[in-house]
C-alpha atoms as a PDB file:
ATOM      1  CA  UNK A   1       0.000   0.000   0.000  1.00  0.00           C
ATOM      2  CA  UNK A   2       2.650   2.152   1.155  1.00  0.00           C
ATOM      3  CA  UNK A   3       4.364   1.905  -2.537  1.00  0.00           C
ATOM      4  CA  UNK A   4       1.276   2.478  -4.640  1.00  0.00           C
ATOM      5  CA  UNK A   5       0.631   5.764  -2.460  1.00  0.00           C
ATOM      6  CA  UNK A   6       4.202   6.906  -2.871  1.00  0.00           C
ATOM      7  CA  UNK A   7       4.078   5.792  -6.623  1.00  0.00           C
ATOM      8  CA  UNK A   8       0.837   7.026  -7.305  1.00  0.00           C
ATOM      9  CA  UNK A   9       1.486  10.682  -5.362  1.00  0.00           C
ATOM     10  CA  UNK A  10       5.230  11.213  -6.626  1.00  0.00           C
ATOM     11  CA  UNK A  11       6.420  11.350  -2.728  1.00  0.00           C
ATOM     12  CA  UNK A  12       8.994   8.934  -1.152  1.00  0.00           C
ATOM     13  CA  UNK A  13       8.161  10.944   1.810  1.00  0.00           C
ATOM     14  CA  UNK A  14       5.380  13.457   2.409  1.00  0.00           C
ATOM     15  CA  UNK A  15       6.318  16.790   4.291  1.00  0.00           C
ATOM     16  CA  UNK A  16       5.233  17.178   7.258  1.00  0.00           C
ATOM     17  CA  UNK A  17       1.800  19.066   6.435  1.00  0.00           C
ATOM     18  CA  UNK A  18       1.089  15.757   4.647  1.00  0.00           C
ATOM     19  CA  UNK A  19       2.137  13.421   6.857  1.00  0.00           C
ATOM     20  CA  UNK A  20      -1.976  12.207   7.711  1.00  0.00           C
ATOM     21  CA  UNK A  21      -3.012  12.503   4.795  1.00  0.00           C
ATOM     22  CA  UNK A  22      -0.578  10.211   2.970  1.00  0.00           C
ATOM     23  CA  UNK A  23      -1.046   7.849   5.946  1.00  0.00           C
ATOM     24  CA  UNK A  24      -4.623   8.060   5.501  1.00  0.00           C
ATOM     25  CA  UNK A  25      -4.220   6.936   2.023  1.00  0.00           C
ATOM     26  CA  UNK A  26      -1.960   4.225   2.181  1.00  0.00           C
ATOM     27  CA  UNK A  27      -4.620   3.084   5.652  1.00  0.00           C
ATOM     28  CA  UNK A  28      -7.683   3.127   2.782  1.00  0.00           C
ATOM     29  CA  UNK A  29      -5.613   1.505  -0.115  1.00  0.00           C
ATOM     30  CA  UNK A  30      -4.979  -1.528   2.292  1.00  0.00           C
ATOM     31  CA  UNK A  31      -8.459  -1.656   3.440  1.00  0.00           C
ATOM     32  CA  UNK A  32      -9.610  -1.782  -0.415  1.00  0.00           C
ATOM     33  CA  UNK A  33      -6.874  -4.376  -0.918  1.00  0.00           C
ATOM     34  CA  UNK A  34      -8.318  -6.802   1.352  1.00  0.00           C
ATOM     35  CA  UNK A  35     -11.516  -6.598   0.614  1.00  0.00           C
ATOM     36  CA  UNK A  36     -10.974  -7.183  -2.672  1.00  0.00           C
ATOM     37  CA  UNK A  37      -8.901 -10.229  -1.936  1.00  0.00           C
ATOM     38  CA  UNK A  38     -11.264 -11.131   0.809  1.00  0.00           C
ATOM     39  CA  UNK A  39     -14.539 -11.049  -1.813  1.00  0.00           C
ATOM     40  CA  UNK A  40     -12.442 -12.751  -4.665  1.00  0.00           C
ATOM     41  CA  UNK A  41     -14.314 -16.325  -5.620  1.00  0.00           C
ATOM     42  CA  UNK A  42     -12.610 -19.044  -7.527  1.00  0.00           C
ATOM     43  CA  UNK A  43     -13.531 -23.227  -8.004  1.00  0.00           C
ATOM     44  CA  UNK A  44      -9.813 -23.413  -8.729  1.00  0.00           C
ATOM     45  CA  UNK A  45      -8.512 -25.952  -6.178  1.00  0.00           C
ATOM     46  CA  UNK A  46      -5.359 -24.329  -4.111  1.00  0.00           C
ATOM     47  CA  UNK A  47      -1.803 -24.608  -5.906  1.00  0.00           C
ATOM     48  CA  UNK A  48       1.010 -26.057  -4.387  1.00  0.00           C
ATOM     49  CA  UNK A  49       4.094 -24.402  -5.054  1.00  0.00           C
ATOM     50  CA  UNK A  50       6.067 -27.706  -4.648  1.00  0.00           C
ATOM     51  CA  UNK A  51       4.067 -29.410  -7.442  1.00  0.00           C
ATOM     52  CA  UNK A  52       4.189 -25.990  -9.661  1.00  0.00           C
ATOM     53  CA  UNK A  53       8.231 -26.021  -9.281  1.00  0.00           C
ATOM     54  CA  UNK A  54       8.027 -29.236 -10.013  1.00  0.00           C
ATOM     55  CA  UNK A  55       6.177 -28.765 -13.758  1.00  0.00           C
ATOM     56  CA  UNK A  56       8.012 -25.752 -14.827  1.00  0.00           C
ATOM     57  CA  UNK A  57      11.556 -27.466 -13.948  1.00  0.00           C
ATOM     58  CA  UNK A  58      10.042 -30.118 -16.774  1.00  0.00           C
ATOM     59  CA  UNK A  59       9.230 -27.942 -19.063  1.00  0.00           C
ATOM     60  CA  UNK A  60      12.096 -26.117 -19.017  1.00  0.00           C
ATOM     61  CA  UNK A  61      14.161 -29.484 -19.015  1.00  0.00           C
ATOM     62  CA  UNK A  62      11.920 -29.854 -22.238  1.00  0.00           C
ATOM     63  CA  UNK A  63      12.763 -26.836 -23.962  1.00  0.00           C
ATOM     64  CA  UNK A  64      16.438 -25.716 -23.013  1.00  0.00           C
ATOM     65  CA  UNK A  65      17.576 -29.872 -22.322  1.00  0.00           C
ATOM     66  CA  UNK A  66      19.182 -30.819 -19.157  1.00  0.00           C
ATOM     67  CA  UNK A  67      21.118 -27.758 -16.734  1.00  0.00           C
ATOM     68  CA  UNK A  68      24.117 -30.001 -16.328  1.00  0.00           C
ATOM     69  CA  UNK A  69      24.708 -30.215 -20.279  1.00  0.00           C
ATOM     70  CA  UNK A  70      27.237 -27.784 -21.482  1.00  0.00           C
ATOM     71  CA  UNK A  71      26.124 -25.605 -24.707  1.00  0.00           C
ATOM     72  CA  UNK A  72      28.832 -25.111 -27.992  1.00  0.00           C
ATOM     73  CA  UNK A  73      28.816 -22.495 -30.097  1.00  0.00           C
END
């Protein structure tokens, strides 16, 4: 939240006359964040990252061949 405030007002840190303001926003850009992610419905069961690592090792293993094989140009 913090970022997207400071991104989306141009400050890395407000002055001082700002200071409640800006902490106001980034306060109400977190609330907004979770409730979005709170209200969010999928059927999708969960992922799990093991099993993900695990199929995009294979694939690239099937597309760029083994890491421990050495390339010659």
């Amino acid at each position: 939240s913090l970022q997207f405030v400071r991104k989306l007002s141009g400050f890395t840190r407000p002055s001082k006359v700002n200071e409640l303001t800006f902490a106001r926003a980034v306060d109400q850009v977190a609330r907004a964040a979770h409730e979005l992610l709170d209200s969010l419905v999928t059927n999708a069961p969960p992922r799990d990252r093991d099993v993900e690592a695990t199929k995009v090792r294979a694939r690239t293993a099937a597309r760029f061949g083994s890491s421990g094989a050495k390339r010659t140009t």
